[in-house]
PDB file of N, CA and C in Angstrom:
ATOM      1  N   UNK A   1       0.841  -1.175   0.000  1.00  0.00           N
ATOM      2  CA  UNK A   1       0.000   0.000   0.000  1.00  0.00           C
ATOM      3  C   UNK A   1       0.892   1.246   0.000  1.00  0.00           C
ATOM      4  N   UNK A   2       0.857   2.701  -0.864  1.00  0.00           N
ATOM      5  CA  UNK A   2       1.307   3.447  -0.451  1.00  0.00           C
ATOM      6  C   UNK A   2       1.422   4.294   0.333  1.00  0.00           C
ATOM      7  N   UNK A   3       2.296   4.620   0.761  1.00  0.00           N
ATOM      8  CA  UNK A   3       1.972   6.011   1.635  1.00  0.00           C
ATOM      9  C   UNK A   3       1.303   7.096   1.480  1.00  0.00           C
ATOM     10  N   UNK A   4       0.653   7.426   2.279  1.00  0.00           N
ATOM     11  CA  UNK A   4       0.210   8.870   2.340  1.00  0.00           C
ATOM     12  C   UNK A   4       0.575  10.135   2.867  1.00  0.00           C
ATOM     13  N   UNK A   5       0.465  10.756   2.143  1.00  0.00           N
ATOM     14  CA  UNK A   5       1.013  12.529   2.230  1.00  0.00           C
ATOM     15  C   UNK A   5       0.411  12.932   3.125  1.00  0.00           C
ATOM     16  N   UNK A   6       0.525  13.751   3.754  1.00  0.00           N
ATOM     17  CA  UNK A   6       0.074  14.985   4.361  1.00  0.00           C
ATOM     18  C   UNK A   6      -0.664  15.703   3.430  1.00  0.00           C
ATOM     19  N   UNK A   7      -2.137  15.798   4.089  1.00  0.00           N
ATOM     20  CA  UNK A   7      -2.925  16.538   3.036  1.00  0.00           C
ATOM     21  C   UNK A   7      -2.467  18.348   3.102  1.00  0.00           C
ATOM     22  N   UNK A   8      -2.211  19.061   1.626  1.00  0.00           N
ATOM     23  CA  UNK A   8      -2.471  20.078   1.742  1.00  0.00           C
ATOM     24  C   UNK A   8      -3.020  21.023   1.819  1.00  0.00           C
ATOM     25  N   UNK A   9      -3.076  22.240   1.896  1.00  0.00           N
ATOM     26  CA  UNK A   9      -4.192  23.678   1.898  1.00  0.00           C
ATOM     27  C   UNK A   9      -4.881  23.074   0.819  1.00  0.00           C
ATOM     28  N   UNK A  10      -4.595  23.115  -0.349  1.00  0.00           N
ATOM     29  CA  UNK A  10      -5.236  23.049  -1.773  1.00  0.00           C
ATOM     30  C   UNK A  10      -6.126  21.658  -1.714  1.00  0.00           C
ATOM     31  N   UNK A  11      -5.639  20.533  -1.072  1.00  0.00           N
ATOM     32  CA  UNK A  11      -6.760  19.314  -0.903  1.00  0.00           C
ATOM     33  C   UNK A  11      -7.598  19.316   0.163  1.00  0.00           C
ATOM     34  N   UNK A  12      -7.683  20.715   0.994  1.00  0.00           N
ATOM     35  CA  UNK A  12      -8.957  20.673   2.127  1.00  0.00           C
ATOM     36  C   UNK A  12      -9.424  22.139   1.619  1.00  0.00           C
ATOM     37  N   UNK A  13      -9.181  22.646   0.488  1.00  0.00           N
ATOM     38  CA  UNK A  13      -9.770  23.902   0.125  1.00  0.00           C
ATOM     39  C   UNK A  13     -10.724  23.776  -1.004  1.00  0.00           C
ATOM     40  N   UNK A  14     -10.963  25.362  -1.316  1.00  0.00           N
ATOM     41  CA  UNK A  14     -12.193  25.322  -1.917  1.00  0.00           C
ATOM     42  C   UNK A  14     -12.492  24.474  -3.039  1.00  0.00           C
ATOM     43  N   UNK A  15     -14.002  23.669  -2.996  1.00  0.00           N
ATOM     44  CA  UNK A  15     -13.991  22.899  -4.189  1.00  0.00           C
ATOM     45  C   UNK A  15     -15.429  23.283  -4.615  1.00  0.00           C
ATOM     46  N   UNK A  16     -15.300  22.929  -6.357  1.00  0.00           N
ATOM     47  CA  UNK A  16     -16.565  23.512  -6.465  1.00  0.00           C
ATOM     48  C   UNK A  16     -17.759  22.795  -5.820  1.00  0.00           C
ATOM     49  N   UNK A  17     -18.947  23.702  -5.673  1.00  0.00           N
ATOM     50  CA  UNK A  17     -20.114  23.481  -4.952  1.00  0.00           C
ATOM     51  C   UNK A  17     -19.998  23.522  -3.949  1.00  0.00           C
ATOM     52  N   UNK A  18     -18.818  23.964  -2.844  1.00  0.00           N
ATOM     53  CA  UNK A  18     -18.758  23.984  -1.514  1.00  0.00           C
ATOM     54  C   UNK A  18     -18.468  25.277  -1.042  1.00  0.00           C
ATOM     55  N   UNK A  19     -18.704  25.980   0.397  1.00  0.00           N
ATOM     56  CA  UNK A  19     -18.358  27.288   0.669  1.00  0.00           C
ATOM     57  C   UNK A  19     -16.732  26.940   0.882  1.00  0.00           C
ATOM     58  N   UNK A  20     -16.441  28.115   0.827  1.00  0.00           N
ATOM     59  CA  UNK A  20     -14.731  27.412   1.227  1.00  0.00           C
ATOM     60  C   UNK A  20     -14.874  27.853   2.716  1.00  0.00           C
ATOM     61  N   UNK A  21     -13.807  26.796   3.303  1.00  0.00           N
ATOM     62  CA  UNK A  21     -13.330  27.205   5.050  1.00  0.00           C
ATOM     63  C   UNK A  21     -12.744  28.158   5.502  1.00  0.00           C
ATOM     64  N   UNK A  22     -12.981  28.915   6.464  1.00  0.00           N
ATOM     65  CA  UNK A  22     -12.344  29.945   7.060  1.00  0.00           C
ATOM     66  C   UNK A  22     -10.759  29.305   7.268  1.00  0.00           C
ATOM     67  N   UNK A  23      -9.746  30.731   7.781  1.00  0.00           N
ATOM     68  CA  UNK A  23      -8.543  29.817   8.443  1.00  0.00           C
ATOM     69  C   UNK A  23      -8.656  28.775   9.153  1.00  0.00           C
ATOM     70  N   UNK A  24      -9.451  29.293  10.422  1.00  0.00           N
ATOM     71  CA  UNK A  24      -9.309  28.423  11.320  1.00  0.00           C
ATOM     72  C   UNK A  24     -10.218  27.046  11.410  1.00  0.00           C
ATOM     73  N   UNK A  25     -10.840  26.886  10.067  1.00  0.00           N
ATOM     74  CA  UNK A  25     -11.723  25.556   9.795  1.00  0.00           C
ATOM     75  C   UNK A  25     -10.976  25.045   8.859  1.00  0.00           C
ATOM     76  N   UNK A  26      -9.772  25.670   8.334  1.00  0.00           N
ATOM     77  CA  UNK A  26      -8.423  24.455   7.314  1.00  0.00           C
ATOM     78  C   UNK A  26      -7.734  24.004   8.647  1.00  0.00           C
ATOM     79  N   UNK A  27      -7.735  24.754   9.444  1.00  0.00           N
ATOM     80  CA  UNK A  27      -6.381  24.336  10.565  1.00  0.00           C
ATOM     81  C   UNK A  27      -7.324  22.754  11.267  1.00  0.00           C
ATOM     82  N   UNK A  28      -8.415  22.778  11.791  1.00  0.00           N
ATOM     83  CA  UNK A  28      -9.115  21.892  12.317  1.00  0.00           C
ATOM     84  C   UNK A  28      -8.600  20.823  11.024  1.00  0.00           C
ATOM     85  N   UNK A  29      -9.298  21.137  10.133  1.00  0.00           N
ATOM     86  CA  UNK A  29      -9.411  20.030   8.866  1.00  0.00           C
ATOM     87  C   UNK A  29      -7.862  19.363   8.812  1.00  0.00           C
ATOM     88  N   UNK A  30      -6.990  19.844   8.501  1.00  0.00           N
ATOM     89  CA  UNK A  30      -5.621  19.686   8.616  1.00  0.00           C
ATOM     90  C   UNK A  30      -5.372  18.750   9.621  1.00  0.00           C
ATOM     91  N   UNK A  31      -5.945  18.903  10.566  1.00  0.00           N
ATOM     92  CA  UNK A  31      -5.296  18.198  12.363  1.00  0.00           C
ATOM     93  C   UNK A  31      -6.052  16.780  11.644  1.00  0.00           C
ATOM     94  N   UNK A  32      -7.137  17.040  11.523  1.00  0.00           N
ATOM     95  CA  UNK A  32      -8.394  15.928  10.534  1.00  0.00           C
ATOM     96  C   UNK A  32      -7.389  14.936   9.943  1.00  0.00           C
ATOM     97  N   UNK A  33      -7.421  15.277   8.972  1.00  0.00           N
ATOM     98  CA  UNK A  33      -6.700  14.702   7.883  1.00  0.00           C
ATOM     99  C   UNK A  33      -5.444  14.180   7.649  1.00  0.00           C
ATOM    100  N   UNK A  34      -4.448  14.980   8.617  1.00  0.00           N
ATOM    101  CA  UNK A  34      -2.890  14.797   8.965  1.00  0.00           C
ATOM    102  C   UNK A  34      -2.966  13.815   9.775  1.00  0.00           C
ATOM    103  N   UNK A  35      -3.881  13.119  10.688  1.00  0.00           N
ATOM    104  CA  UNK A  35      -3.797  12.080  11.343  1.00  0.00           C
ATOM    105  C   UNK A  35      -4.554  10.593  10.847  1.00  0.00           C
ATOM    106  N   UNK A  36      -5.266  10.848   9.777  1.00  0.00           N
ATOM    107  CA  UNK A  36      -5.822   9.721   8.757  1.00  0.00           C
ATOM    108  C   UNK A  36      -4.719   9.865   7.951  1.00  0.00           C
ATOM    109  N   UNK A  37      -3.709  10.730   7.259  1.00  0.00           N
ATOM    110  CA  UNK A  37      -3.018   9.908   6.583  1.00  0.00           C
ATOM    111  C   UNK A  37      -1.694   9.434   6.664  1.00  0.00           C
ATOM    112  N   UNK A  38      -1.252   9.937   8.780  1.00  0.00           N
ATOM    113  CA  UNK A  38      -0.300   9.186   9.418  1.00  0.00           C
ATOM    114  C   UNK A  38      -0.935   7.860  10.142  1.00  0.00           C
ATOM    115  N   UNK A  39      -1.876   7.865   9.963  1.00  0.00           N
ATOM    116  CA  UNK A  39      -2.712   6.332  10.353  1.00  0.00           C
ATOM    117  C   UNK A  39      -2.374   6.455  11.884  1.00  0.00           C
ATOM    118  N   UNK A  40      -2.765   7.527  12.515  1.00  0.00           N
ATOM    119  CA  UNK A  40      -1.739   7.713  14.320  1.00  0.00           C
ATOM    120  C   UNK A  40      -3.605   7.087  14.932  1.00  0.00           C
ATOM    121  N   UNK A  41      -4.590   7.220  14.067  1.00  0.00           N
ATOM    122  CA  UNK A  41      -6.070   6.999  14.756  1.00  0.00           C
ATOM    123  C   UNK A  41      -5.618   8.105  16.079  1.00  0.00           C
ATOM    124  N   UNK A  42      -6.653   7.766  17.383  1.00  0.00           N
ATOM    125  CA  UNK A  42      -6.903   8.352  18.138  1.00  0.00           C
ATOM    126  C   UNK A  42      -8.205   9.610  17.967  1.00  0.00           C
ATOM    127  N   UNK A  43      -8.040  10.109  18.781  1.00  0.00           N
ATOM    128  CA  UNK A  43      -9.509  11.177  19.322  1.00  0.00           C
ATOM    129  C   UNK A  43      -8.883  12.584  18.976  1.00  0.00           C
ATOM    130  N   UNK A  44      -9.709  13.624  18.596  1.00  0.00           N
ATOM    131  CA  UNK A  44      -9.435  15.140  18.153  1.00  0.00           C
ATOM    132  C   UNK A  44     -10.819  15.882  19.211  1.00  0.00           C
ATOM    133  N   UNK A  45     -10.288  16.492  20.151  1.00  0.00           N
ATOM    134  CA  UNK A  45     -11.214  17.241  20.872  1.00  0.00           C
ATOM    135  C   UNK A  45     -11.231  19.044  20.067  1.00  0.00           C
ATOM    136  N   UNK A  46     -12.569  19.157  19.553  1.00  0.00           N
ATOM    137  CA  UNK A  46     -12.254  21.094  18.932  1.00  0.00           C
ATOM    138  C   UNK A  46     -13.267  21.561  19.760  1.00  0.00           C
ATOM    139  N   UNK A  47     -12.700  23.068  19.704  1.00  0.00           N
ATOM    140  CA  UNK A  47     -14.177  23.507  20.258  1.00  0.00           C
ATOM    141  C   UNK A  47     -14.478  24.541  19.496  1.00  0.00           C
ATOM    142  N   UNK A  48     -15.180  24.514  19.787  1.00  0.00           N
ATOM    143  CA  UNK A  48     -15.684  25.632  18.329  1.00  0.00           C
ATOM    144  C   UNK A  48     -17.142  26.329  18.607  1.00  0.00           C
ATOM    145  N   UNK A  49     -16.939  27.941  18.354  1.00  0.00           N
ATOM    146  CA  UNK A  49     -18.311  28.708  18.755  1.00  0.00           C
ATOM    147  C   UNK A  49     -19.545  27.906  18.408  1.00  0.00           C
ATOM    148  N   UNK A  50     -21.124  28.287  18.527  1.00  0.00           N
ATOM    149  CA  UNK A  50     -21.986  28.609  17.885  1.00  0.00           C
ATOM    150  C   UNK A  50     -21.647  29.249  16.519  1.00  0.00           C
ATOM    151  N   UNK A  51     -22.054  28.595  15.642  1.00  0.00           N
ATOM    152  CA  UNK A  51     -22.236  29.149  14.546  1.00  0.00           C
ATOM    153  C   UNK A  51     -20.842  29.218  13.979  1.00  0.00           C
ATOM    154  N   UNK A  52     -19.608  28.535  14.105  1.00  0.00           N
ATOM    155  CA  UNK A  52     -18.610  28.531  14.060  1.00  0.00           C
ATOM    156  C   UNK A  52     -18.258  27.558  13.142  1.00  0.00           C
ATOM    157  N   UNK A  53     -18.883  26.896  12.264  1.00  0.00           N
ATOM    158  CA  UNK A  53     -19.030  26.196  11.034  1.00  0.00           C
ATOM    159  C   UNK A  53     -18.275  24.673  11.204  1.00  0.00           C
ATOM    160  N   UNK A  54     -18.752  24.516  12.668  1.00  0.00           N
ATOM    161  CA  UNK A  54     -18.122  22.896  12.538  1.00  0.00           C
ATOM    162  C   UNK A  54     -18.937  22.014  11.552  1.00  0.00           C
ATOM    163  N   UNK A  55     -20.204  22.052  11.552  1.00  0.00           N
ATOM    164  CA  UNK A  55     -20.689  21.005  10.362  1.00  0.00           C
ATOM    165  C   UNK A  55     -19.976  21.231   9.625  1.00  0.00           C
ATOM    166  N   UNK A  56     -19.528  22.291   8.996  1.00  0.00           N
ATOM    167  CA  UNK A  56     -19.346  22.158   7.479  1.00  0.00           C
ATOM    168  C   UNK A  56     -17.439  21.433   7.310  1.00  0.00           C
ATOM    169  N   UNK A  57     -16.647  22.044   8.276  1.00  0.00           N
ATOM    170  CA  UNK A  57     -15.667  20.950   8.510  1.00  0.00           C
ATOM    171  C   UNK A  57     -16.147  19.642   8.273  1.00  0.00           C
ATOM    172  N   UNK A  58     -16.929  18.970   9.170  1.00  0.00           N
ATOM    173  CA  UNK A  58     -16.969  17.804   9.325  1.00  0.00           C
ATOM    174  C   UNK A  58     -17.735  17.339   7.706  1.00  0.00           C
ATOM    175  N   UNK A  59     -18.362  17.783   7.412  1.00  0.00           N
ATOM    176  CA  UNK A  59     -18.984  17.694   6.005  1.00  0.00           C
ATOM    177  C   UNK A  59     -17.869  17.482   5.156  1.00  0.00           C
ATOM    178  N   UNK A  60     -16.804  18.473   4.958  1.00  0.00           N
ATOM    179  CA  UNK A  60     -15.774  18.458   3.975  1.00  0.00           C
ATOM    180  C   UNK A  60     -14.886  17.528   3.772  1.00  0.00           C
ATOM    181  N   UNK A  61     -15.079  17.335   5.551  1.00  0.00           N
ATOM    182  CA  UNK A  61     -13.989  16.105   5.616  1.00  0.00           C
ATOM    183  C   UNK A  61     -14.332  14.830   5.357  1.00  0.00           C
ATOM    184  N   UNK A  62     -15.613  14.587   5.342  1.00  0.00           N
ATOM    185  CA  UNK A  62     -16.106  13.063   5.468  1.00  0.00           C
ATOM    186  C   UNK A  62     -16.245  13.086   3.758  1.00  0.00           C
ATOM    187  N   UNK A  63     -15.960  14.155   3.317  1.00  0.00           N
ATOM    188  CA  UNK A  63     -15.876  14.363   1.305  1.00  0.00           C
ATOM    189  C   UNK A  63     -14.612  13.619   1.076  1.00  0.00           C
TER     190      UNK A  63
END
């Protein structure tokens, strides 16, 4: 199997039909993603306002 990269800005950014993420919803996504493709598993605690667009993280990411 190959390895996997470290996802970049450009593979958790804007795609069409989607809003794009604020900074600080690439940085979440990033922590996301940087640990699915070091295979480290484990738990990600965020916290994040009201209205602070965690669905849509979690939306992007499960894309």
């Amino acid at each position: 199997m190959p390895a996997l990269a470290t996802p970049t800005h450009a593979e958790i950014g804007p795609r069409p039909g989607l809003p794009a993420l604020r900074p600080y919803q690439v940085e979440i996504a990033r922590a996301i993603l940087g640990r699915i493709a070091d295979r480290r598993g484990g738990s990600i605690s965020v916290e994040v306002s009201r209205q602070g667009g965690k669905n849509e993280v979690s939306a992007q990411v499960e894309l």
